[in-house]
Protein backbone atom coordinates (compact mmCIF):
# COMPACT_ATOMS: atom_id res chain seq x y z
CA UNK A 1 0.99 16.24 -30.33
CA UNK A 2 2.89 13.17 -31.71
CA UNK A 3 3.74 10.25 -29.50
CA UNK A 4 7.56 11.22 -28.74
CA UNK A 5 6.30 14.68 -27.43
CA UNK A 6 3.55 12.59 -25.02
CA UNK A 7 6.48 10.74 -23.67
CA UNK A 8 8.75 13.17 -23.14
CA UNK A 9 9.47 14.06 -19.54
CA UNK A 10 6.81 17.38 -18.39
CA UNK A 11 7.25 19.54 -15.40
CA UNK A 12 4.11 20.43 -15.90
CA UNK A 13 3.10 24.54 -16.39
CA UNK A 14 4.35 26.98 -13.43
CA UNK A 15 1.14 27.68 -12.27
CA UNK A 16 0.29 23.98 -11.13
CA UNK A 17 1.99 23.18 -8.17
CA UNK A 18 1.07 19.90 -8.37
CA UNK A 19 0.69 18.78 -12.36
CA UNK A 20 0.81 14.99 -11.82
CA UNK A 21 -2.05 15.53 -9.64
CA UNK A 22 -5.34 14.36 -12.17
CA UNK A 23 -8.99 15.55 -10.41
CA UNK A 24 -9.15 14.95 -7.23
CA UNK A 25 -11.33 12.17 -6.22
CA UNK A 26 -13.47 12.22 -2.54
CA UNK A 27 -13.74 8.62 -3.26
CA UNK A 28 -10.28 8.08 -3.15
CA UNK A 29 -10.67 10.29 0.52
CA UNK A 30 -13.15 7.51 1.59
CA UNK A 31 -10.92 4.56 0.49
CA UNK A 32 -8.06 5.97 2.94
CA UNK A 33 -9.91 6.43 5.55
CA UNK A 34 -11.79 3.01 4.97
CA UNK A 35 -8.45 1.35 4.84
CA UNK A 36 -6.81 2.42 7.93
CA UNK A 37 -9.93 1.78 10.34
CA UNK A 38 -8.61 -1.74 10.66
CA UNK A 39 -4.86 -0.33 11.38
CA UNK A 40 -6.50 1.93 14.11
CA UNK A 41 -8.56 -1.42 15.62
CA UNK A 42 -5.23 -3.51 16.03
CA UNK A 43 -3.52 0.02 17.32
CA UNK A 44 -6.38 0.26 19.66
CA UNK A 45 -6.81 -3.28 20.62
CA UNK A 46 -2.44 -4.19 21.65
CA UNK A 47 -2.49 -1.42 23.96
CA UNK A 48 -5.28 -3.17 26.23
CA UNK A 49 -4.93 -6.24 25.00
CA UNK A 50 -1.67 -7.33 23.40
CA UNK A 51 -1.11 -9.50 20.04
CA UNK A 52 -3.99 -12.26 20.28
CA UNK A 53 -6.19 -9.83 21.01
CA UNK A 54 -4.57 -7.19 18.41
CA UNK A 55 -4.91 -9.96 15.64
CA UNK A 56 -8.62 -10.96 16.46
CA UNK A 57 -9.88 -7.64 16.53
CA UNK A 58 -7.88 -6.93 13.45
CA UNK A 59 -9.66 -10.08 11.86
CA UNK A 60 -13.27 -8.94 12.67
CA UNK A 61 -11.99 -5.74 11.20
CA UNK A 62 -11.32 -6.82 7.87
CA UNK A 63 -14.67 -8.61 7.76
CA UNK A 64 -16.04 -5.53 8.06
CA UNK A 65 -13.84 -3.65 5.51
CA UNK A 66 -15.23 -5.60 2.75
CA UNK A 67 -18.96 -4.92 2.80
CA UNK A 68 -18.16 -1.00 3.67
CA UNK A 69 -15.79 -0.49 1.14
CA UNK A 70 -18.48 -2.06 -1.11
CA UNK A 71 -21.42 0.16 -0.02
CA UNK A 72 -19.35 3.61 0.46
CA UNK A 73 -16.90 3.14 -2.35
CA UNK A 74 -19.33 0.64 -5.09
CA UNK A 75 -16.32 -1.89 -5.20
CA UNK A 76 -13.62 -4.18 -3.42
CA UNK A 77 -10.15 -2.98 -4.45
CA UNK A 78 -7.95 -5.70 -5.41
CA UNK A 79 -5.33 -4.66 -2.51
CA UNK A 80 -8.17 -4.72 0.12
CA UNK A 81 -9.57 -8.03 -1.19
CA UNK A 82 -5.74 -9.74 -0.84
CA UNK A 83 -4.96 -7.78 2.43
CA UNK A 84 -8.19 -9.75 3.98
CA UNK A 85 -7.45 -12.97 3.08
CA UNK A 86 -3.66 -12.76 4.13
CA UNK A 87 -5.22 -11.10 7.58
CA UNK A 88 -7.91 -13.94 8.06
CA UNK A 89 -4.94 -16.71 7.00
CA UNK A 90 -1.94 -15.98 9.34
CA UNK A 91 -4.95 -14.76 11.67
CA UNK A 92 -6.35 -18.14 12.06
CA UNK A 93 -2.43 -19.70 11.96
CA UNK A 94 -1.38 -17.64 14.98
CA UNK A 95 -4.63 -19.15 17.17
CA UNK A 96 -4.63 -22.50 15.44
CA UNK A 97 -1.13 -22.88 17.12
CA UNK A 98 -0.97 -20.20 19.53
CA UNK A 99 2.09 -18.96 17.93
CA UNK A 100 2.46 -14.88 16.52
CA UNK A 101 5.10 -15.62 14.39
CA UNK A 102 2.44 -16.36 12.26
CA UNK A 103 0.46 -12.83 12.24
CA UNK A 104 3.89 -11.10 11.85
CA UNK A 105 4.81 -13.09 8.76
CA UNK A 106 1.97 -11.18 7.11
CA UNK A 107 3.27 -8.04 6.17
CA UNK A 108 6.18 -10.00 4.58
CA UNK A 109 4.68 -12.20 2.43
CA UNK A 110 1.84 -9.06 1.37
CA UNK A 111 4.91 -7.14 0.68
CA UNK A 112 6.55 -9.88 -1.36
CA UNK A 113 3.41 -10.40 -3.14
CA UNK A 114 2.56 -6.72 -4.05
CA UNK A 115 6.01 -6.43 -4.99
CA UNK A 116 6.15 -10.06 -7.67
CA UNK A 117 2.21 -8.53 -8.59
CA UNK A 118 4.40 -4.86 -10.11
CA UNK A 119 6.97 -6.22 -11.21
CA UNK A 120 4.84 -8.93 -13.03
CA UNK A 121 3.03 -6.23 -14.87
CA UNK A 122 6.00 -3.93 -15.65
CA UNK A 123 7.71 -7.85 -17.44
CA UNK A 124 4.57 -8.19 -19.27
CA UNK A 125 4.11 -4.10 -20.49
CA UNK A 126 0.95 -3.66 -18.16
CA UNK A 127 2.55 -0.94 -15.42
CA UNK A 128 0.19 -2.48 -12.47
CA UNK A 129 0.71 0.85 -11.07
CA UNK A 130 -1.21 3.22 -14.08
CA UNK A 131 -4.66 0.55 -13.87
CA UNK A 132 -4.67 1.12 -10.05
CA UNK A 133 -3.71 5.05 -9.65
CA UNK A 134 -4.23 6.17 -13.44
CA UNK A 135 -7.63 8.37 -12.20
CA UNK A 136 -5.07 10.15 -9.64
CA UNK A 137 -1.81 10.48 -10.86
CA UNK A 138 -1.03 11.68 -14.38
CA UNK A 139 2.53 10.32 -15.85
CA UNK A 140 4.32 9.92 -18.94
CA UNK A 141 4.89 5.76 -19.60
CA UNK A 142 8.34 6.20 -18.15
CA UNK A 143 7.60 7.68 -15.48
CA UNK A 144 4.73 4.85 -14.28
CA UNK A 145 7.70 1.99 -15.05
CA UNK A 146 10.21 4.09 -12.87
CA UNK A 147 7.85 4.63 -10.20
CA UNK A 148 7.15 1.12 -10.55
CA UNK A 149 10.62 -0.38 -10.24
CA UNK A 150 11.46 2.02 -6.94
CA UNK A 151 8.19 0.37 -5.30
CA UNK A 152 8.59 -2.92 -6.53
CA UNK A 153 12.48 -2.43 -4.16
CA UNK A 154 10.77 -0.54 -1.63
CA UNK A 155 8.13 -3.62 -1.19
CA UNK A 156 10.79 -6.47 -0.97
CA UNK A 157 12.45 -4.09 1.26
CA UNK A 158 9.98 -3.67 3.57
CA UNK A 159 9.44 -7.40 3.18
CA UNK A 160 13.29 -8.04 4.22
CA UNK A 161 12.82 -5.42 7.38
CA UNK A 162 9.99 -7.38 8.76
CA UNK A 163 11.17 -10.57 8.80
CA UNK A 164 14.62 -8.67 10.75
CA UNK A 165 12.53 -6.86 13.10
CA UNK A 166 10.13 -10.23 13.95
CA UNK A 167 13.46 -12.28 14.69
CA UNK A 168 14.89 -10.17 17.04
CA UNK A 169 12.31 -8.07 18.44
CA UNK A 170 9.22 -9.23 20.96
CA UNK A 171 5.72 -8.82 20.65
CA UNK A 172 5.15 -5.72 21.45
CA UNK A 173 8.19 -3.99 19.70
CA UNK A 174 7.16 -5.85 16.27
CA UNK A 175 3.86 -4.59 16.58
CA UNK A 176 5.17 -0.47 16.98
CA UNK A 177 6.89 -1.37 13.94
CA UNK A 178 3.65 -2.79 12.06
CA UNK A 179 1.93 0.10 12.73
CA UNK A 180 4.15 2.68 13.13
CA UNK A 181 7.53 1.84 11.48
CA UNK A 182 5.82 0.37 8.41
CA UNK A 183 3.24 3.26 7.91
CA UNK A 184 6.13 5.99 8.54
CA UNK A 185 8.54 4.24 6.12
CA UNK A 186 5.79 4.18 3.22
CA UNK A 187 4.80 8.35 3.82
CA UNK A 188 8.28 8.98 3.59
CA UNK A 189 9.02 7.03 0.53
CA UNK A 190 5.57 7.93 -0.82
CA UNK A 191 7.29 11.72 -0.23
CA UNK A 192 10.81 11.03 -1.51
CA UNK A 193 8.81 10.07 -4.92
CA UNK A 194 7.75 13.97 -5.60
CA UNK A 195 10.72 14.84 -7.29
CA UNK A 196 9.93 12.10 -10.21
CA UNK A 197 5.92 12.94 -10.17
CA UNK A 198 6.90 16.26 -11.51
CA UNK A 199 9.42 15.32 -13.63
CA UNK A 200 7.45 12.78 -15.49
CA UNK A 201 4.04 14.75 -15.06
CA UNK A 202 1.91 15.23 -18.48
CA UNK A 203 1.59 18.50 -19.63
CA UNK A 204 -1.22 20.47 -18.44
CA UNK A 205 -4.47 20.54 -20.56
């Protein structure tokens, strides 16, 4: 197969109802479930507690992310590493001056980041995307730098919702956004991105 054919869009054969779909991985299983223990914590902890409380707990959460994701999954992704450090930042802002603007400018400056982090790579010829999801997913080259572009808009969208939402909304409304706003916007991107999975899928082995 020359290189022209391997970069050709691939719907991938019949049979496969999923072709961009590489091995599936119960690691990966782990990670998600891993990852949205500390989600569940500040969920748990607003509702009897509201924001100080939601943002401490979700603190001593992400202290505990790191050495579990270590022992269950044998690393520290990258995204968890950054999440924690943004967490235990505008964590310690918001008590330092007893102010939650500070815990709800988190998600806008992660999003921000993630989304200068893609498009960074996708500049530079290194689709940030393919090192992180390359084991999962399996994509032509065009098909990782358009799914990289539509996240890199869907990031500093986000980013652009949040700080809307935390100017005009209280407490209590941001933080139904933050956990379910946010996580319902991303599964229904995540979703509207099928359509380009299988059209830029590699051919089946």
């Amino acid at each position: 197969m020359t290189t022209s054919d391997r970069e050709k869009p691939a719907t991938g054969s019949s049979d496969d109802p999923a072709p961009w779909l590489a091995e599936s991985s119960t690691g990966q299983s782990w990670k998600s479930v891993i990852d949205f223990a500390p989600l569940l914590a500040f969920i748990l902890a607003h509702l009897y507690g509201g924001l100080y409380w939601a943002t401490g707990t979700l603190m001593a959460a992400m202290v505990l992310l790191l050495p579990v994701a270590y022992v269950v999954l044998g690393n520290i992704s990258n995204t968890q590493l950054v999440t924690a450090v943004l967490v235990w930042v505008f964590g310690a802002l918001t008590f330092w001056f007893h102010d939650t603007t500070f815990i709800k400018l988190k998600p806008t400056v992660f999003n921000l980041a993630f989304a200068a982090f893609l498009a960074g790579g996708a500049w530079l010829g290194k689709p940030v995307l393919k090192l992180l999801f390359g084991e999962i997913f399996r994509l032509t080259e065009e098909g990782w730098k358009i799914l990289t572009w539509r996240w890199v808009g869907f990031f500093c969208s986000m980013a652009l919702i949040n700080e809307i939402v935390r100017m005009v909304a209280s407490d209590t409304l941001w933080a139904n956004f933050k956990v379910f706003g946010i996580l319902g916007l991303t599964i229904a991107f995540s979703i509207a991105q099928l359509g380009l999975l299988k059209k830029y899928a590699l051919p089946s082995k």
